[in-house]
N, C-alpha and C. Protein backbone atom coordinates (compact mmCIF):
# COMPACT_ATOMS: atom_id res chain seq x y z
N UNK A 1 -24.87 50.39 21.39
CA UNK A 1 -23.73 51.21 21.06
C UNK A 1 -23.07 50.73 19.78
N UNK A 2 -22.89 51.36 18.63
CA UNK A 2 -21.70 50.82 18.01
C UNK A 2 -20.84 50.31 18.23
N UNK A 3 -19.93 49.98 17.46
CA UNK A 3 -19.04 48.53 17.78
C UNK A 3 -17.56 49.35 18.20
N UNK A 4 -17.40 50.37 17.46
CA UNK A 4 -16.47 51.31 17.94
C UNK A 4 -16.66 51.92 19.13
N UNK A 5 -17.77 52.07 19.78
CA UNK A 5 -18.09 52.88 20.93
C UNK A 5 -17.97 52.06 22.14
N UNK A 6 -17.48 50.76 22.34
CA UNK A 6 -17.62 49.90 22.98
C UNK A 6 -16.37 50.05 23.47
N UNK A 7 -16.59 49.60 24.79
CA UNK A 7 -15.21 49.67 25.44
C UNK A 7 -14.76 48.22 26.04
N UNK A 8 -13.57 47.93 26.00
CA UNK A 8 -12.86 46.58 26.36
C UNK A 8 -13.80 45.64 27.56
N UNK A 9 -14.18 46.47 28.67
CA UNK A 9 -14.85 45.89 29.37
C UNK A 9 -16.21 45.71 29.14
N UNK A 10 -17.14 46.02 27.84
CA UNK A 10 -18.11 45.06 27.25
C UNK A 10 -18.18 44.15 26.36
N UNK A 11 -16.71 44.08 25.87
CA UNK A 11 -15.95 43.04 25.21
C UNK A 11 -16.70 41.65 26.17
N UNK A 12 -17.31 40.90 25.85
CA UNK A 12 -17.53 39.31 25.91
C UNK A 12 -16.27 38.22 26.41
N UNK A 13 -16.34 37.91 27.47
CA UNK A 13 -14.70 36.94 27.55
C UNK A 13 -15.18 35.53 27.25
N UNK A 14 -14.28 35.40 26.49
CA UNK A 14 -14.15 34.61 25.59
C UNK A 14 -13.39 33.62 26.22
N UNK A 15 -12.77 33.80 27.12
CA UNK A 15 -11.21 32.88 27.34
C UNK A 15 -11.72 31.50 27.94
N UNK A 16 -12.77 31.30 28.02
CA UNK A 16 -13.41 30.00 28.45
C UNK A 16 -13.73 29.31 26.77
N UNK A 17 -13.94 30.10 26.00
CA UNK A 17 -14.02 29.39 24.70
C UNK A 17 -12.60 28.78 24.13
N UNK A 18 -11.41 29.18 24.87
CA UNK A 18 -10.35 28.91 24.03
C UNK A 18 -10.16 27.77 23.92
N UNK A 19 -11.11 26.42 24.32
CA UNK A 19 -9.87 25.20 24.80
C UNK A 19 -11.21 24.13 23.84
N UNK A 20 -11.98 24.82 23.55
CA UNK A 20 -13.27 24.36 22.74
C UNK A 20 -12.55 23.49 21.58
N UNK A 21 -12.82 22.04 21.05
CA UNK A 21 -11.93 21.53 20.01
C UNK A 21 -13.24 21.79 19.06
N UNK A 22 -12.52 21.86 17.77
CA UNK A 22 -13.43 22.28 16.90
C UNK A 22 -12.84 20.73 15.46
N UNK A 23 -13.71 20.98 14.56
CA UNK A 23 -13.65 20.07 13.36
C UNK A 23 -12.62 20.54 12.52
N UNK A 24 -11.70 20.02 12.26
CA UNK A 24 -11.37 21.09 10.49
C UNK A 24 -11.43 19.94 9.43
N UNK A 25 -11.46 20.17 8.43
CA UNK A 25 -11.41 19.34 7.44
C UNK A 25 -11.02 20.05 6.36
N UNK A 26 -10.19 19.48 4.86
CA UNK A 26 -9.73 19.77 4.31
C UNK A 26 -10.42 18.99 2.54
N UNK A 27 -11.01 20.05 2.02
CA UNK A 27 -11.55 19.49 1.27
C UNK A 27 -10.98 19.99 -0.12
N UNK A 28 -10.38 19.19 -1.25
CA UNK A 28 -9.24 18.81 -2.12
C UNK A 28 -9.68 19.17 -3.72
N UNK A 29 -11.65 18.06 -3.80
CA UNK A 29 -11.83 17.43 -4.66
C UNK A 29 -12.70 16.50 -4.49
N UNK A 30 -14.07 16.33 -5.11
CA UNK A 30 -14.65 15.49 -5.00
C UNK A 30 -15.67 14.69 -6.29
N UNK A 31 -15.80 13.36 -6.50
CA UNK A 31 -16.38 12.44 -7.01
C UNK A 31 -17.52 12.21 -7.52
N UNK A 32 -17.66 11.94 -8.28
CA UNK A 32 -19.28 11.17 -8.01
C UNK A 32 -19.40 9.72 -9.07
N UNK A 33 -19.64 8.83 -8.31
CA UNK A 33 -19.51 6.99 -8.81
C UNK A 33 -20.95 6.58 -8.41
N UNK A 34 -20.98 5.68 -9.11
CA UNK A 34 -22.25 4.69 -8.82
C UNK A 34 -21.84 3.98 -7.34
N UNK A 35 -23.23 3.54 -6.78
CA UNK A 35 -22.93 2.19 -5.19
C UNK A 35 -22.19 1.18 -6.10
N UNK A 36 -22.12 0.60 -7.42
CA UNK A 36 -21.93 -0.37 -7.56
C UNK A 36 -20.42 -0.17 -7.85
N UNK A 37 -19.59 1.28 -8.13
CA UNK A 37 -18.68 1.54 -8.06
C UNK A 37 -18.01 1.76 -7.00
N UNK A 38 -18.54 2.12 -6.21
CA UNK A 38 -18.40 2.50 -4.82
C UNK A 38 -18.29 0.94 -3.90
N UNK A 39 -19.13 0.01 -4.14
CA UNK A 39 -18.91 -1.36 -3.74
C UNK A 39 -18.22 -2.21 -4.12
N UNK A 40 -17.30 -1.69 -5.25
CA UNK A 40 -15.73 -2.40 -5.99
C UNK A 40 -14.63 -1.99 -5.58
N UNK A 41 -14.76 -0.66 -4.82
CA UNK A 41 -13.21 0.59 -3.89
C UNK A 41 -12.66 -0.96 -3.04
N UNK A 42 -11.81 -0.66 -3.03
CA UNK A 42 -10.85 -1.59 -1.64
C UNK A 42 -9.43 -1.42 -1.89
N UNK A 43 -8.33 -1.51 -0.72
CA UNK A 43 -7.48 -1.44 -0.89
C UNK A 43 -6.91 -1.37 -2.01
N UNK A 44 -5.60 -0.04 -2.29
CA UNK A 44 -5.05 0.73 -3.62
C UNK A 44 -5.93 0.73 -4.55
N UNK A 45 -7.53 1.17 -4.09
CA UNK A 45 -8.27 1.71 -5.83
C UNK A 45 -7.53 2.82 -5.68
N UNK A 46 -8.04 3.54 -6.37
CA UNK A 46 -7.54 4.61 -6.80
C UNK A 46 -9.13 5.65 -7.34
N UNK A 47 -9.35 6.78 -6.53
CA UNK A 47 -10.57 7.53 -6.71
C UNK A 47 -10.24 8.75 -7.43
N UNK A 48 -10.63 9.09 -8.80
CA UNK A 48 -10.40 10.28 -9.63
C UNK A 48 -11.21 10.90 -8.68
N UNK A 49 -10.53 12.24 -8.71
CA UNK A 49 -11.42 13.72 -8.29
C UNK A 49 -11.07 14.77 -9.36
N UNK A 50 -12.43 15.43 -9.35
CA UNK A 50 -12.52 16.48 -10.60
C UNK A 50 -11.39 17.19 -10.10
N UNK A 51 -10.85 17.36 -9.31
CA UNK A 51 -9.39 18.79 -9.71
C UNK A 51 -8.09 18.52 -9.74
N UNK A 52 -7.53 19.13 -10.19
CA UNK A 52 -6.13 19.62 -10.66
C UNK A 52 -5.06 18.90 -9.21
N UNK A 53 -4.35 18.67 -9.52
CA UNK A 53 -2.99 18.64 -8.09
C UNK A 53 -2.62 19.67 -7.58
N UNK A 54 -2.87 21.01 -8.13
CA UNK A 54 -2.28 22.33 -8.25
C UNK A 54 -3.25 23.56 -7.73
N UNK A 55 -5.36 22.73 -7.31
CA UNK A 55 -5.85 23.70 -7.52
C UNK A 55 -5.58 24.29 -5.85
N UNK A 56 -6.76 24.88 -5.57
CA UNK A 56 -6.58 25.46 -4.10
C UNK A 56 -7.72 24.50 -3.72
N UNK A 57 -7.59 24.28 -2.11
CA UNK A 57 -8.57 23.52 -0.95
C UNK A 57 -9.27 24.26 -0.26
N UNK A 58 -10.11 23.77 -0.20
CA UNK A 58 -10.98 24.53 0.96
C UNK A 58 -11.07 24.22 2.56
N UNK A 59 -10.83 25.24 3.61
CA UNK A 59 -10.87 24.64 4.99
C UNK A 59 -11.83 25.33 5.45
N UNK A 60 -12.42 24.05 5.82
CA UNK A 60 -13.92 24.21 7.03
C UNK A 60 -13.98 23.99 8.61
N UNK A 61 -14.43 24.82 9.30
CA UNK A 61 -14.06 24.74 10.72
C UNK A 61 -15.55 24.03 10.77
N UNK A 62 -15.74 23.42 11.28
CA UNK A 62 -17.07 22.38 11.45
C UNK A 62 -18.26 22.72 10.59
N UNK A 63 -17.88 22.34 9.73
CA UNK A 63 -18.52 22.34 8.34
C UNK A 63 -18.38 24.08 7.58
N UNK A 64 -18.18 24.58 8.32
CA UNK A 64 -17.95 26.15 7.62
C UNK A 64 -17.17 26.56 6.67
N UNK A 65 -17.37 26.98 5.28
CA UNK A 65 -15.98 26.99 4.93
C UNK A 65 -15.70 28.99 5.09
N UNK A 66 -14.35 28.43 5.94
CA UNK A 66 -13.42 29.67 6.24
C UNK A 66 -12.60 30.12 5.57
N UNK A 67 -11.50 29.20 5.01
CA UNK A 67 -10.89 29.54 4.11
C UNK A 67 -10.12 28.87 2.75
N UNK A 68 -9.48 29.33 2.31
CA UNK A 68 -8.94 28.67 0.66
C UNK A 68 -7.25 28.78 1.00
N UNK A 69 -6.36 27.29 1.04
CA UNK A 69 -5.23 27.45 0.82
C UNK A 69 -4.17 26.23 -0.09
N UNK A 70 -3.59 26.01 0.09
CA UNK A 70 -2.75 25.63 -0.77
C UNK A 70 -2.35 23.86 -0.42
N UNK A 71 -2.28 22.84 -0.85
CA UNK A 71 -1.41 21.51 -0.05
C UNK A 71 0.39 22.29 -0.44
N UNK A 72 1.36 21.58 1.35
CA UNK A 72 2.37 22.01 0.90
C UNK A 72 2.74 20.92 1.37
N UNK A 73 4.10 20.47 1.44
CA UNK A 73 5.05 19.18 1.90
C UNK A 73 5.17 19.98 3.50
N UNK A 74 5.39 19.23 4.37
CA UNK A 74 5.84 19.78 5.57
C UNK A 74 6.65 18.37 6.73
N UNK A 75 7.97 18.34 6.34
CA UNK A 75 8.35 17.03 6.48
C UNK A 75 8.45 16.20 5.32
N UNK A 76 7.43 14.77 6.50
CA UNK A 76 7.27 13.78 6.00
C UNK A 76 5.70 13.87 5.45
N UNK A 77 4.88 14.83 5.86
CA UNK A 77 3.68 14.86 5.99
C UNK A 77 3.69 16.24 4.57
N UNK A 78 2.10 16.42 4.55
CA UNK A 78 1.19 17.65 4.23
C UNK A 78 0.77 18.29 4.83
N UNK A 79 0.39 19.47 4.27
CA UNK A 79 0.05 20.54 5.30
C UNK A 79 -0.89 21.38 4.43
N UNK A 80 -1.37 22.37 4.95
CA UNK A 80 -2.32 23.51 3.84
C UNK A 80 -1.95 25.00 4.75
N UNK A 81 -1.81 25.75 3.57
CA UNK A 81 -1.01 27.16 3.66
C UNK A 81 -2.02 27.63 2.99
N UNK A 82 -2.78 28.67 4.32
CA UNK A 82 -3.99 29.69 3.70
C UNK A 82 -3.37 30.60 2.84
N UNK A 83 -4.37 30.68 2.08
CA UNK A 83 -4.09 31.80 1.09
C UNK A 83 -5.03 32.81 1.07
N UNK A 84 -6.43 32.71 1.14
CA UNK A 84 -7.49 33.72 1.46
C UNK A 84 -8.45 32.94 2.69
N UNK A 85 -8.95 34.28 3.73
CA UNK A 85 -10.01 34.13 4.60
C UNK A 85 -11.03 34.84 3.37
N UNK A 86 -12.14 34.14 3.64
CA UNK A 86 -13.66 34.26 3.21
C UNK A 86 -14.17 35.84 3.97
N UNK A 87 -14.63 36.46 3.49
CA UNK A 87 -15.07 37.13 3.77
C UNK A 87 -15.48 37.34 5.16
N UNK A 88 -15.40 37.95 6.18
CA UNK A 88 -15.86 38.03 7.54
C UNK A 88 -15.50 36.93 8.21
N UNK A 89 -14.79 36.02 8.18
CA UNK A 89 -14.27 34.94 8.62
C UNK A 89 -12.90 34.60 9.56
N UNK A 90 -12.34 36.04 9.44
CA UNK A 90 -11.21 35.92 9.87
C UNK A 90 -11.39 36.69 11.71
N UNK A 91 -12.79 36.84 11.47
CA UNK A 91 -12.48 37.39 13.64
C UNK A 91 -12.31 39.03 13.33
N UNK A 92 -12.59 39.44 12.43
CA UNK A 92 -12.27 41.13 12.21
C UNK A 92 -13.77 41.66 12.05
């Protein structure tokens, strides 16, 4: 049947999936150093990454990337404020 032709009760329940923990990760910016650079890091190095303070991040739900948002202050902490879902990514 099409996806429109479907009615609630061949809808899939899901509600056993809700409690599923998943990965996220937040990816900023990334590197590339020699081992022998990489075997000098220790407490307060300091690791350049190719981007901006300003650019956008990417969030991956276990390794997926879903979507693109922003670092914001939240508190004392950081946080990331989506700005775009990826294409088909958002459950629609």
């Amino acid at each position: 049947l099409p996806k429109e032709a479907r009615s609630m009760s061949d809808s899939p329940d899901l509600s056993q999936l809700q409690n599923i923990d998943v990965r996220i990760s937040v990816e900023w910016g990334r590197a590339r150093i020699t081992l022998e650079e990489a075997r000098a890091l220790g407490p307060d190095a300091i690791l350049k990454v190719n981007s901006e303070a300003s650019d956008p991040v990417d969030v991956r739900v276990n390794g997926k990337l879903i979507c693109r948002g922003k670092i914001v202050v939240v508190g004392d902490s950081y946080g990331v404020q989506i700005t775009q879902f990826l294409e088909g990514d958002r459950g629609t």
